[in-house]
C-alpha atoms as a PDB file:
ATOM      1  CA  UNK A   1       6.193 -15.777  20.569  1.00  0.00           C
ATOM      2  CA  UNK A   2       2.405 -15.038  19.857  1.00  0.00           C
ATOM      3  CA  UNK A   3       1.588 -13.984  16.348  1.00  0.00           C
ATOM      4  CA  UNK A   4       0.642 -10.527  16.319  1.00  0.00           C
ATOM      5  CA  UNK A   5      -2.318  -9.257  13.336  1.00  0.00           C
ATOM      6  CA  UNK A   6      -1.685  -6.354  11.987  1.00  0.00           C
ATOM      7  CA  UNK A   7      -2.636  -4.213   8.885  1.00  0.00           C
ATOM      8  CA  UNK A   8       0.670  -5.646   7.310  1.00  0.00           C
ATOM      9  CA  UNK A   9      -0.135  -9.485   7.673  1.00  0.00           C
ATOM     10  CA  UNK A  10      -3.792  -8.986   6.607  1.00  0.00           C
ATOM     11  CA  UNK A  11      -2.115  -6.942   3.070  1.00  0.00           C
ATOM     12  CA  UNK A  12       0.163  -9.835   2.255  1.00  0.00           C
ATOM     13  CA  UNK A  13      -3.128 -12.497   3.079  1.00  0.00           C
ATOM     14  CA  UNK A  14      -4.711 -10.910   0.554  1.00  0.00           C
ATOM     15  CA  UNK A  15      -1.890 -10.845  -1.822  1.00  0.00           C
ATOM     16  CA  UNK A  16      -1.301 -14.755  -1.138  1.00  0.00           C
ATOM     17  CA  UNK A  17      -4.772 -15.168  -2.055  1.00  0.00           C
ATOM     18  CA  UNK A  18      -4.488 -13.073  -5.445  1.00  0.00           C
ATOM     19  CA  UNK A  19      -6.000  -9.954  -5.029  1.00  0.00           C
ATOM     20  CA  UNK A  20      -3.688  -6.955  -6.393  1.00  0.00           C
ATOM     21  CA  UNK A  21      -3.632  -3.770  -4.572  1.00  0.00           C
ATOM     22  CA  UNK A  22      -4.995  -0.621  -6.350  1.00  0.00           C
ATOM     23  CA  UNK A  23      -5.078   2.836  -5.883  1.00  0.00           C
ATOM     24  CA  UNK A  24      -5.093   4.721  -2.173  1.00  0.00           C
ATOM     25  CA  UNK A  25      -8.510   6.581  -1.728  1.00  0.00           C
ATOM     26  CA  UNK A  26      -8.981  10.180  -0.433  1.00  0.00           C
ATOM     27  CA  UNK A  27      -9.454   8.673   3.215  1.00  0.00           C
ATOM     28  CA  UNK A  28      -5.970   6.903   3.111  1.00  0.00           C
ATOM     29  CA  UNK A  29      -7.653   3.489   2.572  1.00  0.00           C
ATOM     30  CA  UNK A  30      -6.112   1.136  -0.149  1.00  0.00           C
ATOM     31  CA  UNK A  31      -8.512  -0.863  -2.350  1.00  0.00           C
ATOM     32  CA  UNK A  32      -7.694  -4.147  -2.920  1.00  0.00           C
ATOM     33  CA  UNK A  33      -9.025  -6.116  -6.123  1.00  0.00           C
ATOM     34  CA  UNK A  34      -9.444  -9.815  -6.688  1.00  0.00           C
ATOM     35  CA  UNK A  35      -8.879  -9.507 -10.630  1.00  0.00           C
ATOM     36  CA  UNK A  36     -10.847 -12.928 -11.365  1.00  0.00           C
ATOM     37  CA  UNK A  37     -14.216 -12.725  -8.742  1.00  0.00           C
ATOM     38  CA  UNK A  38     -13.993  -8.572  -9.063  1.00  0.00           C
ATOM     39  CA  UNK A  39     -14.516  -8.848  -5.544  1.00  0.00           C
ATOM     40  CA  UNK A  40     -13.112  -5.438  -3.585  1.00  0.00           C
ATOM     41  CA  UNK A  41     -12.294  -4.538  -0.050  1.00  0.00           C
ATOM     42  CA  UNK A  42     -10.641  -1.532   1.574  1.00  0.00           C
ATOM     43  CA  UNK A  43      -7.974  -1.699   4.263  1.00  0.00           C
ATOM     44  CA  UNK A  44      -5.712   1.668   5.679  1.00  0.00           C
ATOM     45  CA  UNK A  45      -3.107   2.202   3.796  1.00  0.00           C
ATOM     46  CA  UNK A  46      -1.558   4.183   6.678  1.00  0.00           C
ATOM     47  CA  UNK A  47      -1.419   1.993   9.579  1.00  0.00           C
ATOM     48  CA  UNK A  48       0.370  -1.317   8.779  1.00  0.00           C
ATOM     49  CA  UNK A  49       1.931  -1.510  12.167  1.00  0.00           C
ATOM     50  CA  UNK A  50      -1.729  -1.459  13.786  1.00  0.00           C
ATOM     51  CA  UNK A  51      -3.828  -4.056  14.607  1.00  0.00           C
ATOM     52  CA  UNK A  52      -7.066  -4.366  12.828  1.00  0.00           C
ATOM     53  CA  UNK A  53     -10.295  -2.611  13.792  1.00  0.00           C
ATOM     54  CA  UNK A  54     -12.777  -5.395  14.442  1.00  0.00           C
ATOM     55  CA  UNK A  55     -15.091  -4.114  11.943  1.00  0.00           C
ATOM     56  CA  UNK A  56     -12.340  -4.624   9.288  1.00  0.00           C
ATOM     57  CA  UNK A  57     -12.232  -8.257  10.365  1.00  0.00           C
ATOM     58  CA  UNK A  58     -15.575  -8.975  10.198  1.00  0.00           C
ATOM     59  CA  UNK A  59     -16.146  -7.270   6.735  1.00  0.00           C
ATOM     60  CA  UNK A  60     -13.476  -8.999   5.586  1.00  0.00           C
ATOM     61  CA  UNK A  61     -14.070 -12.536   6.611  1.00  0.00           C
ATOM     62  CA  UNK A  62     -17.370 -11.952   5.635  1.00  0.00           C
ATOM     63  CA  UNK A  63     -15.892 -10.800   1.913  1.00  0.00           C
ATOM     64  CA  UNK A  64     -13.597 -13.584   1.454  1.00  0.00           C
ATOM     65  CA  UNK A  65     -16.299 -16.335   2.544  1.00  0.00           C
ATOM     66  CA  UNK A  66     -18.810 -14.904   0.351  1.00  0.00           C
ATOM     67  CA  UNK A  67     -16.448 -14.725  -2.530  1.00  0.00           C
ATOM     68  CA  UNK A  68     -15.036 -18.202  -1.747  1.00  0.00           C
ATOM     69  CA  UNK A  69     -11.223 -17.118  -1.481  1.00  0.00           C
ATOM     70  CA  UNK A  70     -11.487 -18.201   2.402  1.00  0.00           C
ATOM     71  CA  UNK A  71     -13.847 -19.775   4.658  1.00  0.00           C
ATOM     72  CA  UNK A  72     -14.219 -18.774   7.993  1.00  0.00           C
ATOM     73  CA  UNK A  73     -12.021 -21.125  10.011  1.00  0.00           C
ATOM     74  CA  UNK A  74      -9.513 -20.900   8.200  1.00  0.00           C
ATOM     75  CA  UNK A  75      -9.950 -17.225   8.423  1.00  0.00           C
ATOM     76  CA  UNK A  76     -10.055 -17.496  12.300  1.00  0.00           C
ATOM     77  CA  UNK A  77      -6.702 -19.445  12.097  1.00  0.00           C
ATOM     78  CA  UNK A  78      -4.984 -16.631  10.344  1.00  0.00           C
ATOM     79  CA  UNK A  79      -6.170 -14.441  12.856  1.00  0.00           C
ATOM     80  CA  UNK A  80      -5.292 -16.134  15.753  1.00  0.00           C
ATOM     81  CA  UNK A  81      -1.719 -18.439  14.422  1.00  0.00           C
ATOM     82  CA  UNK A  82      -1.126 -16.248  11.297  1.00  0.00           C
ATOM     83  CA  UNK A  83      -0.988 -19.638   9.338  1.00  0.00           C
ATOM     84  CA  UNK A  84      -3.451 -20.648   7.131  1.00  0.00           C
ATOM     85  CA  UNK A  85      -4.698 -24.874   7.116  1.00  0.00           C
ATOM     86  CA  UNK A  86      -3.082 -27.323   4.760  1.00  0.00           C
ATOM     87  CA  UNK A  87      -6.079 -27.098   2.438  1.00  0.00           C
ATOM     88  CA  UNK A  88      -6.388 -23.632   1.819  1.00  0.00           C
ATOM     89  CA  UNK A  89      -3.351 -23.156   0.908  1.00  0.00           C
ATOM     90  CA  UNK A  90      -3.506 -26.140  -1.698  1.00  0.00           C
ATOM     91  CA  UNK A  91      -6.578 -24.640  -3.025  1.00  0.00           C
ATOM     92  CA  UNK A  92      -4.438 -21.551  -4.644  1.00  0.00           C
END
Protein backbone atom coordinates (compact mmCIF):
# COMPACT_ATOMS: atom_id res chain seq x y z
CA UNK A 1 0.00 0.00 0.00
CA UNK A 2 1.53 3.53 -0.76
CA UNK A 3 1.84 5.84 2.18
CA UNK A 4 -0.50 8.53 1.86
CA UNK A 5 0.64 12.43 3.51
CA UNK A 6 -1.79 14.01 5.00
CA UNK A 7 -2.39 16.91 7.52
CA UNK A 8 -2.61 14.06 10.22
CA UNK A 9 0.90 12.39 9.58
CA UNK A 10 2.63 15.79 9.19
CA UNK A 11 0.83 16.76 13.10
CA UNK A 12 2.19 13.63 14.71
CA UNK A 13 5.93 14.38 12.71
CA UNK A 14 6.00 17.27 14.45
CA UNK A 15 4.97 15.89 17.71
CA UNK A 16 7.74 13.01 17.30
CA UNK A 17 10.10 15.71 16.84
CA UNK A 18 8.95 17.73 20.09
CA UNK A 19 7.08 20.52 19.14
CA UNK A 20 3.69 20.88 21.28
CA UNK A 21 0.65 22.08 19.62
CA UNK A 22 -0.85 25.45 20.76
CA UNK A 23 -3.76 27.33 20.30
CA UNK A 24 -6.10 27.27 16.86
CA UNK A 25 -5.93 30.79 15.16
CA UNK A 26 -8.93 32.79 13.79
CA UNK A 27 -8.22 31.17 10.23
CA UNK A 28 -8.57 27.54 11.64
CA UNK A 29 -4.75 27.06 11.50
CA UNK A 30 -3.04 25.39 14.59
CA UNK A 31 0.34 26.77 15.73
CA UNK A 32 2.74 24.46 16.56
CA UNK A 33 5.74 25.35 19.02
CA UNK A 34 9.13 23.75 19.38
CA UNK A 35 9.43 24.71 23.25
CA UNK A 36 13.43 24.50 23.18
CA UNK A 37 14.47 26.38 19.49
CA UNK A 38 11.00 28.66 19.88
CA UNK A 39 10.75 27.82 16.42
CA UNK A 40 6.78 28.07 15.13
CA UNK A 41 4.86 26.86 12.17
CA UNK A 42 1.16 26.80 11.29
CA UNK A 43 -0.67 23.84 9.80
CA UNK A 44 -4.94 23.58 9.34
CA UNK A 45 -6.34 22.48 12.07
CA UNK A 46 -9.40 21.52 9.99
CA UNK A 47 -8.29 19.28 7.35
CA UNK A 48 -6.33 16.29 8.76
CA UNK A 49 -7.72 13.94 6.20
CA UNK A 50 -6.19 16.26 3.33
CA UNK A 51 -3.12 16.14 1.77
CA UNK A 52 -0.79 18.99 2.20
CA UNK A 53 -0.75 22.15 0.10
CA UNK A 54 2.71 22.27 -1.44
CA UNK A 55 3.40 25.53 0.01
CA UNK A 56 2.95 23.96 3.50
CA UNK A 57 5.66 21.49 2.54
CA UNK A 58 8.04 23.69 1.43
CA UNK A 59 7.67 26.16 4.43
CA UNK A 60 7.94 23.49 6.50
CA UNK A 61 10.95 21.63 5.32
CA UNK A 62 12.41 24.78 4.98
CA UNK A 63 11.48 25.45 8.99
CA UNK A 64 12.67 22.27 10.27
CA UNK A 65 16.12 22.43 8.24
CA UNK A 66 16.73 25.84 9.33
CA UNK A 67 15.96 25.03 12.89
CA UNK A 68 17.92 21.74 12.69
CA UNK A 69 14.97 19.36 13.88
CA UNK A 70 15.16 17.75 10.18
CA UNK A 71 17.22 17.96 7.20
CA UNK A 72 15.87 17.78 3.97
CA UNK A 73 16.22 14.14 2.93
CA UNK A 74 15.11 12.92 5.55
CA UNK A 75 12.26 15.26 5.18
CA UNK A 76 11.71 13.99 1.55
CA UNK A 77 11.60 10.39 2.99
CA UNK A 78 8.76 11.21 5.27
CA UNK A 79 7.04 12.58 2.50
CA UNK A 80 7.35 10.06 0.14
CA UNK A 81 7.66 6.43 2.72
CA UNK A 82 6.21 8.19 5.84
CA UNK A 83 9.35 6.77 7.70
CA UNK A 84 11.95 8.76 8.82
CA UNK A 85 16.09 7.32 8.36
CA UNK A 86 17.77 5.43 11.14
CA UNK A 87 19.65 8.56 12.17
CA UNK A 88 17.09 10.95 12.63
CA UNK A 89 15.30 9.18 14.62
CA UNK A 90 18.40 8.42 16.97
CA UNK A 91 19.06 12.02 17.05
CA UNK A 92 15.74 12.64 19.36
Amino acid sequence: MRFQLTYEKLNELLTNLGFEPRDVTKTSSRRWRHPESGCTLLLPANKMHDPPRPADLVGIKAQLGLQCHLDEHAFELFVTEGRLPVAATERQ
